[in-house]
Protein backbone atom coordinates (compact mmCIF):
# COMPACT_ATOMS: atom_id res chain seq x y z
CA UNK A 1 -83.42 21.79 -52.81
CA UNK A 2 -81.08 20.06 -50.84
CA UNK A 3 -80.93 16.17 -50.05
CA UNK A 4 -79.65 14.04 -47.96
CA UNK A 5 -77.05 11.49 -49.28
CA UNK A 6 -80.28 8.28 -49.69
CA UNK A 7 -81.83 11.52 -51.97
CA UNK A 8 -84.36 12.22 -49.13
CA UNK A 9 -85.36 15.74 -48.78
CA UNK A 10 -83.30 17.70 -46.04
CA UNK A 11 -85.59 19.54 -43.28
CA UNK A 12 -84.75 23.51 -43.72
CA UNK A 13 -84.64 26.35 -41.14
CA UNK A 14 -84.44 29.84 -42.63
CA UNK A 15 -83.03 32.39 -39.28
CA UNK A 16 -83.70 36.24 -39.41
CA UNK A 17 -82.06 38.37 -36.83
CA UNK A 18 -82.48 41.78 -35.86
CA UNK A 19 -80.91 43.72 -32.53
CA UNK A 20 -77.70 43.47 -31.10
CA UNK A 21 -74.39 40.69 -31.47
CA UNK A 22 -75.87 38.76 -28.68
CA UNK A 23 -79.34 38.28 -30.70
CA UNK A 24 -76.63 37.02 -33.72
CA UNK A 25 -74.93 34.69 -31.51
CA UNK A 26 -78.12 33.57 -30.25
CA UNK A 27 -79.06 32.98 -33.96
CA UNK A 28 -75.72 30.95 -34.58
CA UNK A 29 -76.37 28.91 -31.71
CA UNK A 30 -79.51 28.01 -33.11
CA UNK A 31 -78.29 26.98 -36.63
CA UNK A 32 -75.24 25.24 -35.14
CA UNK A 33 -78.15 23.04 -33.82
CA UNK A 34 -79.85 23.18 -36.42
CA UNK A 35 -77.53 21.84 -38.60
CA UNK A 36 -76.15 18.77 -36.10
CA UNK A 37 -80.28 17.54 -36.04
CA UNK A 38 -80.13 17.65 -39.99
CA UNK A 39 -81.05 20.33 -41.13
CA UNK A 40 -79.84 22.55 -43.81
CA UNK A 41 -79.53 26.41 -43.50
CA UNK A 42 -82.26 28.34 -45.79
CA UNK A 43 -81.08 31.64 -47.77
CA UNK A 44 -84.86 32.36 -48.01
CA UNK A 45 -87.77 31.88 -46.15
CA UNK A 46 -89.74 30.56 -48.92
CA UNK A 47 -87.27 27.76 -49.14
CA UNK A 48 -87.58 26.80 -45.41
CA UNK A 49 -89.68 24.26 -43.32
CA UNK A 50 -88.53 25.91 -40.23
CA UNK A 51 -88.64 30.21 -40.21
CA UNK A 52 -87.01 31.45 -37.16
CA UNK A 53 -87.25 34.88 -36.58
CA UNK A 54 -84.96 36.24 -33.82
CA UNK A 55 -86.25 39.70 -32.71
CA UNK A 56 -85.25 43.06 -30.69
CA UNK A 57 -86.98 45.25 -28.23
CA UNK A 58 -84.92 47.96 -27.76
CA UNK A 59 -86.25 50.29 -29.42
CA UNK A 60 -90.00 50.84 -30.60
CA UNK A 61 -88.61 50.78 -34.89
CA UNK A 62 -87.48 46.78 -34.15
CA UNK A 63 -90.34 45.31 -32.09
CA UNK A 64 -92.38 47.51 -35.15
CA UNK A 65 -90.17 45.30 -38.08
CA UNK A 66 -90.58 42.19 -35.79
CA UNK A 67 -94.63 41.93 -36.09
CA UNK A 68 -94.33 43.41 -39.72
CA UNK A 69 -92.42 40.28 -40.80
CA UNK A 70 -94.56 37.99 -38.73
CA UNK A 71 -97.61 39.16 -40.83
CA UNK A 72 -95.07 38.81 -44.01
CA UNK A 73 -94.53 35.12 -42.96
CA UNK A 74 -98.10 34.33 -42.86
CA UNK A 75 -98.07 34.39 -46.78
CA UNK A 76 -95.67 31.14 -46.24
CA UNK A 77 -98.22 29.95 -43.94
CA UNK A 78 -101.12 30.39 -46.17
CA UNK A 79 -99.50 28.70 -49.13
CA UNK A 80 -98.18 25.78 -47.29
CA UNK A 81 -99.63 25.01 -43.66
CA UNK A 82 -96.63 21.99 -43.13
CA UNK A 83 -94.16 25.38 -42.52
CA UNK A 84 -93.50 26.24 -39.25
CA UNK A 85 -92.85 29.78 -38.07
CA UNK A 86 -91.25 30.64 -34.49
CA UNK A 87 -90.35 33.76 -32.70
CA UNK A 88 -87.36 33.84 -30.33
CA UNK A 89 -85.30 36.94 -28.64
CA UNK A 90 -86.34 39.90 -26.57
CA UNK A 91 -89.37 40.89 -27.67
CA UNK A 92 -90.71 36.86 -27.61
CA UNK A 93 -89.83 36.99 -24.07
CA UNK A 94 -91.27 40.10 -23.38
CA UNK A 95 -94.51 40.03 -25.40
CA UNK A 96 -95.62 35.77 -25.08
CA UNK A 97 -98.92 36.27 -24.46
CA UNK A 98 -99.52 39.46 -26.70
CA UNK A 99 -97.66 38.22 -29.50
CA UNK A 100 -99.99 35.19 -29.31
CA UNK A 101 -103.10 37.12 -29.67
CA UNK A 102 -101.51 39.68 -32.55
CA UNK A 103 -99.85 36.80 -34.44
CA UNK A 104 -101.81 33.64 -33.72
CA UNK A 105 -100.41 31.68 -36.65
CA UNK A 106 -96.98 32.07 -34.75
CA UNK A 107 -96.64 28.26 -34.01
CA UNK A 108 -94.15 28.38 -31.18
CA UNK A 109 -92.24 31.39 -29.08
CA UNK A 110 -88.84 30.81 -26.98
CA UNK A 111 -87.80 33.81 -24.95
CA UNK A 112 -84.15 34.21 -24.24
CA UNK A 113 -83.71 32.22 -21.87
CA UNK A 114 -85.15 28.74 -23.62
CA UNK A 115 -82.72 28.16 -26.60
CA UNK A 116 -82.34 24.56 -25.66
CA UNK A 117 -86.19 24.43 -25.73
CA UNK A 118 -85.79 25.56 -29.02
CA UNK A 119 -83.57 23.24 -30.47
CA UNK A 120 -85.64 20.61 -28.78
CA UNK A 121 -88.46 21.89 -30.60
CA UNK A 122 -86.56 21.31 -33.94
CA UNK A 123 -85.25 17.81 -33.17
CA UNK A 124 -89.18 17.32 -32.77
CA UNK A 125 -90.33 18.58 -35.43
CA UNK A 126 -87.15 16.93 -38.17
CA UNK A 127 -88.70 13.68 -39.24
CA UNK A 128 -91.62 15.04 -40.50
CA UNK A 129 -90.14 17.70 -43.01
CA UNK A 130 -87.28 15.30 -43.86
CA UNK A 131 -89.81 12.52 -44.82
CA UNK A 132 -92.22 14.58 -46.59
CA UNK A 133 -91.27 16.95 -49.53
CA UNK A 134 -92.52 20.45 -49.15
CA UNK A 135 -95.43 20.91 -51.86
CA UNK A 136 -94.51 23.35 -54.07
CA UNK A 137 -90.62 23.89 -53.27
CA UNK A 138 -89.84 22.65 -56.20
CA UNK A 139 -91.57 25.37 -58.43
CA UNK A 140 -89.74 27.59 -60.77
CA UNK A 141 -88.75 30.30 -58.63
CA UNK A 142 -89.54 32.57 -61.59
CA UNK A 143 -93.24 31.98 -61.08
CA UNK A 144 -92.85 32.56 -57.43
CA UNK A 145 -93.36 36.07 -56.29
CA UNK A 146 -93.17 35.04 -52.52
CA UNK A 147 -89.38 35.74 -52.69
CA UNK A 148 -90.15 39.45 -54.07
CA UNK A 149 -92.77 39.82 -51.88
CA UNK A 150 -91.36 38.99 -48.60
CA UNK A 151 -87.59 40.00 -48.77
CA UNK A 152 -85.46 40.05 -45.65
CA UNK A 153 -81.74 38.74 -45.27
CA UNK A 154 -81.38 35.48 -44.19
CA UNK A 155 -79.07 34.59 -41.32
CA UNK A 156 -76.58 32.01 -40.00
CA UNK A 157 -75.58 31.21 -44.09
CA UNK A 158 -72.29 29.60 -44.16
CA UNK A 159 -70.08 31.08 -47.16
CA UNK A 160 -66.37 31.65 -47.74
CA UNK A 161 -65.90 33.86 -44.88
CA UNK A 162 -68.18 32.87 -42.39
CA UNK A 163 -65.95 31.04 -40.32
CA UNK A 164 -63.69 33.93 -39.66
CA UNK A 165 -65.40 35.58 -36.91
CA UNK A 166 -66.77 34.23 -33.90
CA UNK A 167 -69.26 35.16 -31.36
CA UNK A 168 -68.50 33.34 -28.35
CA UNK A 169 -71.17 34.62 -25.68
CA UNK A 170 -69.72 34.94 -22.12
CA UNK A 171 -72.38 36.21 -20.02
CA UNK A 172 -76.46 36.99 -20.63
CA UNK A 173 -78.68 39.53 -18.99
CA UNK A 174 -78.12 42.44 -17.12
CA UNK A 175 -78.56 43.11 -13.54
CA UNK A 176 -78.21 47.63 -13.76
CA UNK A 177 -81.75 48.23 -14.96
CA UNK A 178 -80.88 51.93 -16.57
CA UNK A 179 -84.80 53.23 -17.09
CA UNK A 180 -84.68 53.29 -20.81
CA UNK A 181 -83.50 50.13 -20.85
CA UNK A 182 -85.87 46.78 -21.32
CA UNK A 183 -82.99 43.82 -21.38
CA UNK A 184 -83.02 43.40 -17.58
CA UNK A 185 -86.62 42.26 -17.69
CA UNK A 186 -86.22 40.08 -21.07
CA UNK A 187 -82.81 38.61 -20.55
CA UNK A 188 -82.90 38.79 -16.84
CA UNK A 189 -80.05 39.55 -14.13
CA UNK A 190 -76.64 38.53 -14.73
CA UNK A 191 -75.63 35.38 -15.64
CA UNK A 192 -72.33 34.29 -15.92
CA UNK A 193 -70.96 31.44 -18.17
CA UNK A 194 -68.17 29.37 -16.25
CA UNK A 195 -64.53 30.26 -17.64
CA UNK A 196 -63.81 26.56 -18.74
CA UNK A 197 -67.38 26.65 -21.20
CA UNK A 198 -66.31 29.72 -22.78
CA UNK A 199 -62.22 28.58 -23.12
CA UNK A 200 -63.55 25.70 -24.88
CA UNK A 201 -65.66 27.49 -27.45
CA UNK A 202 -63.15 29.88 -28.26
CA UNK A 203 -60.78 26.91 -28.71
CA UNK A 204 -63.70 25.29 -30.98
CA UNK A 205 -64.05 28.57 -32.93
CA UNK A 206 -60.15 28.69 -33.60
CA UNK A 207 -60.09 25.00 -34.59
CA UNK A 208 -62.99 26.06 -37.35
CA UNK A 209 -60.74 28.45 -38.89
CA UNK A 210 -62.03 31.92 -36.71
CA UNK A 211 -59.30 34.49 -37.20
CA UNK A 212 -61.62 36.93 -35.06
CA UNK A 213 -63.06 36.23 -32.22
CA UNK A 214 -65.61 38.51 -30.19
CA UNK A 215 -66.65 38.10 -26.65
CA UNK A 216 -70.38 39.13 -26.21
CA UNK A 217 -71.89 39.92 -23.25
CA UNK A 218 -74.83 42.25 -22.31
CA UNK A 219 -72.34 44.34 -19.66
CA UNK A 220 -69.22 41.98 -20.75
CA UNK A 221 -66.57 43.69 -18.62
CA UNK A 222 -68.67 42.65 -15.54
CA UNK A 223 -68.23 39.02 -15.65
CA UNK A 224 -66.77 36.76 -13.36
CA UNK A 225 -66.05 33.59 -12.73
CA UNK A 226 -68.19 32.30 -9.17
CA UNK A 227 -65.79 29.31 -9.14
CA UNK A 228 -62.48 31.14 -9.58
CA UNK A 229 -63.09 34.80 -8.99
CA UNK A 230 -61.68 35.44 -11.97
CA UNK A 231 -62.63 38.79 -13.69
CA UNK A 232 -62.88 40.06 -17.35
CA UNK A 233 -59.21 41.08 -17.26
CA UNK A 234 -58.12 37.47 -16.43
CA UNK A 235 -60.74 36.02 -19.19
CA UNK A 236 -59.40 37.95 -21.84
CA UNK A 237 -55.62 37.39 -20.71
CA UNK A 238 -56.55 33.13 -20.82
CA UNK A 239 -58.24 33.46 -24.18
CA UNK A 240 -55.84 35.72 -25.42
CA UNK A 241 -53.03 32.87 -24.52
CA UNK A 242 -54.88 30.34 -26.48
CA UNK A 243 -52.91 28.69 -29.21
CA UNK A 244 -54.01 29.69 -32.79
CA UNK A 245 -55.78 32.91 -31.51
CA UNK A 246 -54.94 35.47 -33.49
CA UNK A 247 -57.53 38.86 -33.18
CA UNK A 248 -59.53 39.02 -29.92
CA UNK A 249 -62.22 41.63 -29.16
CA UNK A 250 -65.37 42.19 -27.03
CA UNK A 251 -68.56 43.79 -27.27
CA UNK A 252 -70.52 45.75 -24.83
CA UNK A 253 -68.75 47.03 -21.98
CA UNK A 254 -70.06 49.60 -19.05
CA UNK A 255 -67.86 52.01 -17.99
CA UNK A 256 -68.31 51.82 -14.34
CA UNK A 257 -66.81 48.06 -14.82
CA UNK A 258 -63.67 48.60 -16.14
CA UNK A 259 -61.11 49.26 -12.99
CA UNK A 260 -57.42 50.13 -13.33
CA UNK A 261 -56.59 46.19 -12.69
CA UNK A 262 -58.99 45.23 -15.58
CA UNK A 263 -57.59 47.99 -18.26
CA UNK A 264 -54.33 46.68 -17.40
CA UNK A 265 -54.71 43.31 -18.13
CA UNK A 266 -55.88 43.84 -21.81
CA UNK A 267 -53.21 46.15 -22.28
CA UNK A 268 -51.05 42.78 -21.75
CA UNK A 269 -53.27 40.88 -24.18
CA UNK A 270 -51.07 41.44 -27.61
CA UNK A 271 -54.00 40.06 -29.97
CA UNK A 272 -56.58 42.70 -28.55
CA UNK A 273 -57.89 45.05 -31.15
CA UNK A 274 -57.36 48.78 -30.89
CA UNK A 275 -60.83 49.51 -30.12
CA UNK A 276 -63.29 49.62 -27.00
CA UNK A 277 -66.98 50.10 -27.36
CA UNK A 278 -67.91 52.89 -24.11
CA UNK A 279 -71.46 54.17 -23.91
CA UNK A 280 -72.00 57.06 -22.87
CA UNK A 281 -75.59 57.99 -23.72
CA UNK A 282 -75.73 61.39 -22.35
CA UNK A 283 -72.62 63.96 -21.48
CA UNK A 284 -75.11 65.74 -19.26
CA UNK A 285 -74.88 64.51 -15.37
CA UNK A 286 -78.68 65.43 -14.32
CA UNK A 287 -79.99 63.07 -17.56
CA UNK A 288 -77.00 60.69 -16.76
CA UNK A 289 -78.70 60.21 -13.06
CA UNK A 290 -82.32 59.97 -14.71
CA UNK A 291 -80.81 57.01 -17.06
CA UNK A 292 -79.28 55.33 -13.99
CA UNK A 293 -76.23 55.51 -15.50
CA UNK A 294 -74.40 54.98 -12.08
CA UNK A 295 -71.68 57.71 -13.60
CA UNK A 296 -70.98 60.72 -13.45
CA UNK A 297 -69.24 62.87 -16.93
CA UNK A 298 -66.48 63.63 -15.20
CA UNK A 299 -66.07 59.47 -13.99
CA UNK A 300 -66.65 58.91 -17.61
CA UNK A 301 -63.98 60.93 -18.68
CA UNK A 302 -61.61 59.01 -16.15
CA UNK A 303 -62.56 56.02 -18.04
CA UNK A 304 -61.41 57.45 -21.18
CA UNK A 305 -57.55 58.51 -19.44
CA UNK A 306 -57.65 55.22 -18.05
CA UNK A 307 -58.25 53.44 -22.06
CA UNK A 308 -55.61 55.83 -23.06
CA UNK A 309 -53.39 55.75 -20.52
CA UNK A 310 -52.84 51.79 -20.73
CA UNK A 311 -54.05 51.39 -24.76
CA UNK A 312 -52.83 54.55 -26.20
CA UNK A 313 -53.53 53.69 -29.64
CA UNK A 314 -57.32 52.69 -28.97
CA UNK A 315 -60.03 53.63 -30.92
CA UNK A 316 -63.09 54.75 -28.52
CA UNK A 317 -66.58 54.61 -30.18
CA UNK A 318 -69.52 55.02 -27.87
CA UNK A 319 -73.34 54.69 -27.65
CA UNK A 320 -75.60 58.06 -27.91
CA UNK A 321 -79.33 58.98 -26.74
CA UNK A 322 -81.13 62.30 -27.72
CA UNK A 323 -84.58 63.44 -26.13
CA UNK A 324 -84.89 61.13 -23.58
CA UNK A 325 -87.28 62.28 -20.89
CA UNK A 326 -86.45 65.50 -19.53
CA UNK A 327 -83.65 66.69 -21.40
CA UNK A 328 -83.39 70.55 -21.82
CA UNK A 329 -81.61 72.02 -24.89
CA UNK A 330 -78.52 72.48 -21.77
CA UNK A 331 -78.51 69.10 -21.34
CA UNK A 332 -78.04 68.36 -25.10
CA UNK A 333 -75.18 70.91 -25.87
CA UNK A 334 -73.76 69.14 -22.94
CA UNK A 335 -73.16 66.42 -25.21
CA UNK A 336 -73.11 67.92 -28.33
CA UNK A 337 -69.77 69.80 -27.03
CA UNK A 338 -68.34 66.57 -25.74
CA UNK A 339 -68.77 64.66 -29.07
CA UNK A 340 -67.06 67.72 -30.77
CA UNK A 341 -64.05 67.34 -28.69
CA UNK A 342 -63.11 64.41 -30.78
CA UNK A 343 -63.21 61.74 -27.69
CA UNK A 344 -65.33 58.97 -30.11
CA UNK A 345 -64.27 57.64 -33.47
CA UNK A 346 -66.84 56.72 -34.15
CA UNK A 347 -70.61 56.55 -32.42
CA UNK A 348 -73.99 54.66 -31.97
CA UNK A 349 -76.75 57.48 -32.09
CA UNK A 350 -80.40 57.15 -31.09
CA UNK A 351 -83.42 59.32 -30.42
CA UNK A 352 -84.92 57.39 -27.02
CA UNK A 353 -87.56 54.94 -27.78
CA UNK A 354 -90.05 54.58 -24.98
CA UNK A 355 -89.98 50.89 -24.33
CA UNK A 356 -92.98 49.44 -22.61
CA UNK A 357 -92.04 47.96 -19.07
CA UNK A 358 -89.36 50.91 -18.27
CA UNK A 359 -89.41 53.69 -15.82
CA UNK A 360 -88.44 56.48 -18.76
CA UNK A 361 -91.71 55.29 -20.51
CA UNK A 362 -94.01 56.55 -17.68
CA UNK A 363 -92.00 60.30 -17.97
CA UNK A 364 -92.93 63.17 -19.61
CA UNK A 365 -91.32 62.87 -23.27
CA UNK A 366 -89.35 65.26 -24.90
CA UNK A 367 -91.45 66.81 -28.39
CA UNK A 368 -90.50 64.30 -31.28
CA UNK A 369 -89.68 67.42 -33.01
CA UNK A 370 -86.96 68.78 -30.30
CA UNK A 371 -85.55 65.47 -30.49
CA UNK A 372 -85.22 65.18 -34.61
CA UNK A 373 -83.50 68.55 -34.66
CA UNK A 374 -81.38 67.52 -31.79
CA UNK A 375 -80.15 64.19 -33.45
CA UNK A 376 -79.35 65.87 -36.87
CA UNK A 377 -76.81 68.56 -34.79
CA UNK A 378 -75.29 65.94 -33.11
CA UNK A 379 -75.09 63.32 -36.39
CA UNK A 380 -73.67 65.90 -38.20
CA UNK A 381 -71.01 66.88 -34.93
CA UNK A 382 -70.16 63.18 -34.89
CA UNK A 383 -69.37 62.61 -38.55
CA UNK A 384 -67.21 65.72 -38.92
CA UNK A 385 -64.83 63.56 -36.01
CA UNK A 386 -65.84 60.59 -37.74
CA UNK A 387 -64.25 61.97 -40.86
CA UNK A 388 -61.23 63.44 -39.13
CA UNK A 389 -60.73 60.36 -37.60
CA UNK A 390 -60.90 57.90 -41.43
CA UNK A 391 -58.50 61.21 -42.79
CA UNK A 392 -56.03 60.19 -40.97
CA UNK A 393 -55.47 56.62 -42.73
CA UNK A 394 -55.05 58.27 -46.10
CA UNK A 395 -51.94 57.14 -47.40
CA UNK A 396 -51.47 54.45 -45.26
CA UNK A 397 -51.64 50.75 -45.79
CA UNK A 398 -53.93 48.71 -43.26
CA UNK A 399 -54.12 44.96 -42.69
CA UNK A 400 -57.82 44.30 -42.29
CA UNK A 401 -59.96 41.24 -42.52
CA UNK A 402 -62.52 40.61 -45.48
CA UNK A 403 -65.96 40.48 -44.73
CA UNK A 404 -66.84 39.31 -48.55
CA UNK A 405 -68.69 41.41 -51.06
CA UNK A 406 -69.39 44.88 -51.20
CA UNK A 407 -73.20 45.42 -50.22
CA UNK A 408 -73.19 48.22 -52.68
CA UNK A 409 -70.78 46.62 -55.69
CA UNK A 410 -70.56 42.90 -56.13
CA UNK A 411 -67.20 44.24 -58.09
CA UNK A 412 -65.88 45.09 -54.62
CA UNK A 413 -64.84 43.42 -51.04
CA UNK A 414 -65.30 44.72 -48.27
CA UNK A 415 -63.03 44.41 -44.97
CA UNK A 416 -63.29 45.66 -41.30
CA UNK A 417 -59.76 46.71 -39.88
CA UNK A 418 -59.00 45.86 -36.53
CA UNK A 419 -60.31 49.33 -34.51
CA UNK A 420 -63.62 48.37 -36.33
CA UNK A 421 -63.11 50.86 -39.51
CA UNK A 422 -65.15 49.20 -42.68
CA UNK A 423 -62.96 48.99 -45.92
CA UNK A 424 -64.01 48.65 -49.41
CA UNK A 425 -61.81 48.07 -52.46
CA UNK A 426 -62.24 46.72 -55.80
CA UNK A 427 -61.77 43.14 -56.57
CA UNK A 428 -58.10 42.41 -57.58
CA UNK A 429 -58.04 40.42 -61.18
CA UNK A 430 -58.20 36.52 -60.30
CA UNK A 431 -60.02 37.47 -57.07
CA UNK A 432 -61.94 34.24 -55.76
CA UNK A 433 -63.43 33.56 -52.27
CA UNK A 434 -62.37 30.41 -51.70
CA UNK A 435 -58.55 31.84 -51.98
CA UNK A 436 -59.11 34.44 -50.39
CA UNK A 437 -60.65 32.89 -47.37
CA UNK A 438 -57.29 30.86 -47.11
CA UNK A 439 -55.67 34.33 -47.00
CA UNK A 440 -58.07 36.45 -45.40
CA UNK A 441 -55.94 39.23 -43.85
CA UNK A 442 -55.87 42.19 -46.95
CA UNK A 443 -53.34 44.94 -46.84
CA UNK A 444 -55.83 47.84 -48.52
CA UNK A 445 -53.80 51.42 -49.50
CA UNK A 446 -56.18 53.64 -48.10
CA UNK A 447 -56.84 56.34 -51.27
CA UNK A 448 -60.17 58.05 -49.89
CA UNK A 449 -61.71 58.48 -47.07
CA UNK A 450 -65.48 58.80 -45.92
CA UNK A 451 -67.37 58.78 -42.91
CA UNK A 452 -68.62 55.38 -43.44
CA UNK A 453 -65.30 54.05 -43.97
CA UNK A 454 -62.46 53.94 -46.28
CA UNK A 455 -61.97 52.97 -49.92
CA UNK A 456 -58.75 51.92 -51.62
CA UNK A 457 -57.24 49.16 -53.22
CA UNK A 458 -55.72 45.70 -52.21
CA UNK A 459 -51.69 45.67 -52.39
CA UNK A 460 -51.77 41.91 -50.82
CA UNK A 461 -53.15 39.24 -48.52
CA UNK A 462 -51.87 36.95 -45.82
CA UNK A 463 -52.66 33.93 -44.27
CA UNK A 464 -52.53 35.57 -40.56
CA UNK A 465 -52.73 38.51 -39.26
CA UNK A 466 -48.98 38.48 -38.39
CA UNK A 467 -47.78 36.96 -40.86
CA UNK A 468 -46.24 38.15 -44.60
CA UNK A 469 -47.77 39.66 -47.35
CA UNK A 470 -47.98 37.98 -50.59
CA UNK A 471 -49.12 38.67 -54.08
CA UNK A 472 -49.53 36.60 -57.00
CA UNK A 473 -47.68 33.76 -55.18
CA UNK A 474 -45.10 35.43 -53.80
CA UNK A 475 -43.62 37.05 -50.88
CA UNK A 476 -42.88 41.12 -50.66
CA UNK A 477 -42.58 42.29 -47.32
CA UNK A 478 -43.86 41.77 -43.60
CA UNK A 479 -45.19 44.93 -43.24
CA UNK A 480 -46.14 43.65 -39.85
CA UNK A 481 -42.45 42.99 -38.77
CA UNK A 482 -42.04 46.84 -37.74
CA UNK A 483 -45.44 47.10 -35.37
């Protein structure tokens, strides 16, 4: 249990997040407010006075999980009424009333929109959990079964690495309202953060020790500054000029937003990773028109010459949807022959969830068993380009940043390379996090490849991402020097 430094008990918020970056940024917003009202960051919920849980609604499996683990939290509830639990994120903004009747021992909800109200919520609520010690968190954990019980991944943890990526949120909602889509209606229209807030976040994030940092944004490439005009291409050329910057990259784009001016300006941004996220969702036009889309395949595909043409060593990965309403078996081998032309490294797939609230959901629905055999073909078309694509780093070394352990093997670390390609390698002798978050930047030999990723072992580390190897103190070669 941690206390403050007069050995009072520290008020505790425990954060799980499902659904998208901008749901994780939301979640690190909250625990960076957390934490400047007093309170400490839980690694279980059983351990918290405060359980947030930050939910999806994007598909039918998360907004599923989300009431599951509300019922799960009711066991904290139960044992100890002092805890409090709160549901934030899509599906709280979508559901407020519902979820009040199906979860009533929910004690507060915050859509997406009201993450001040939120933190307001927990300044409130502080004194009371820092004055009074939980009953019962002090209990040998080994005759606690709550922790097996209840499970779940806690969020917003700082560790070693934690401070090398950033989320820096840039712009919320979504103003295209494709008719699978629910975000529209829970995050609402556009909404555009002003250039100067998110210049001096990033610069905040960089000061902190970020090495990484990712600009999130429900349709990113569409934002603009009302004060300036300024565009994403002039964003991402600013922040890209920022002193002490050294990886930039963005997250999720829509392909009717990036123009030839915009494409060219990141091509001028020299710390922009090789990769750009473009959903596609469907190859076939007549489905592409029912999704509202606002594309056509063959406008897609300019997209892609444009990437090319101005980042020719881009990685493309992309967003897929199989059996949504009205799609014929032509319609799927429409895309099933455009992911085997080896366009996306690497891809997103989905059967459609009917979301409540969306046009698609009042459509006739494709058989559940048209759409499982549909998604298998195309899994198993994507990970054969997938595979191609992780083949061709064999042999190679590749400067990528660590992540921490292995999920699979404490024994190994685990590293995403800069067009978004997951790394795992065994543990170098003397291997400890705190040094190697000081040199975060791993060259890995690539010895096998997968379609997850690639495995192989560590030949050094640096301090940036620019700057020399070095091994057992010592310096062997920039093997950036020659890029």
């Amino acid at each position: 249990m941690e206390r403050s430094p007069a050995g009072q008990k520290m008020a505790s918020v425990y954060i799980e997040t499902f659904g998208c970056q901008m749901n994780e940024a939301d979640s690190r917003y909250v625990a960076d407010r957390a934490r400047s009202l007093g309170y400490a960051i839980a690694t279980s919920a059983e351990a918290a006075d405060v359980v947030v849980l930050n939910t999806c609604t994007v598909r039918d499996n998360a907004e599923r999980r989300a009431y599951g683990r509300m019922n799960h939290f009711n066991a904290l509830k139960r044992r100890d009424s002092k805890v409090r639990l709160v549901v934030m994120g899509c599906l709280a903004e979508q559901d407020r009333d519902r979820m009040q009747r199906l979860a009533p021992h929910v004690d507060a909800v915050f859509g997406t929109r009201e993450l001040r109200r939120l933190a307001d919520k927990l300044a409130e609520w502080e004194p009371d959990f820092a004055r009074t010690p939980r009953e019962g968190a002090d209990d040998d954990i080994r005759d606690n079964m709550l922790p097996f019980a209840l499970g779940g991944t806690a969020d917003a943890v700082q560790d070693a690495f934690s401070h090398l990526r950033a989320f820096v949120t840039v712009q919320r909602g979504c103003s295209y309202y494709c008719t699978f889509c629910i975000v529209p209606h829970v995050r609402g229209r556009f909404d555009h953060r002003p250039a100067t807030a998110i210049i001096e976040e990033v610069r905040e994030r960089i000061h902190q020790g970020a090495r990484e940092v990712m600009l999130v944004g429900q349709t990113v490439n569409a934002w603009h500054d009302a004060a300036s005009g300024a565009d994403f291409g002039n964003l991402c050329s600013t922040v890209g000029r920022l002193d002490g910057l050294e990886r930039l990259t963005f997250i999720s784009p829509h392909p009717k937003d990036f123009t030839e001016k915009i494409v060219g300006d990141l091509a001028g941004v020299a710390a922009l990773n090789p990769r750009v996220h473009l959903p596609l969702q469907s190859a076939s036009d007549a489905v592409l028109r029912r999704m509202n889309r606002k594309y056509t395949l063959a406008q897609f595909h300019e997209k892609v010459e444009l990437i090319r043409r101005h980042l020719p060593h881009c990685a493309i990965t992309t967003d897929l949807i199989v059996g949504f309403p009205g799609e014929t078996e032509s319609d799927f081998r429409a895309t099933l022959e455009y992911v085997r032309s080896g366009v996306f490294a690497n891809a997103f797939t989905f059967i459609y969830s009917m979301r409540r609230g969306t046009p698609a959901a009042r459509w006739e629905q494709v058989s559940r068993a048209d759409a499982l055999e549909r998604f298998e073909r195309l899994i198993e078309a994507q990970n054969a380009v997938t595979r191609a694509y992780h083949d061709r780093k064999l042999g190679h070394v590749t400067r990528a940043l660590i992540i921490g352990d292995s999920k699979k093997d404490p024994d190994k670390l685990s590293a995403k390379t800069t067009d978004n390609v997951t790394l795992v390698a065994a543990k170098p002798l003397g291997y400890s996090a705190e040094a190697y978050a000081q040199t975060p930047w791993l060259d890995i030999e690539i010895e096998h490849a997968h379609v997850w990723g690639c495995s192989g072992r560590v030949v050094g580390r640096s301090e940036r991402f620019n700057g020399p190897t070095v091994t057992a103190g010592r310096t062997i070669v920039n093997l950036m020097a020659a890029i």
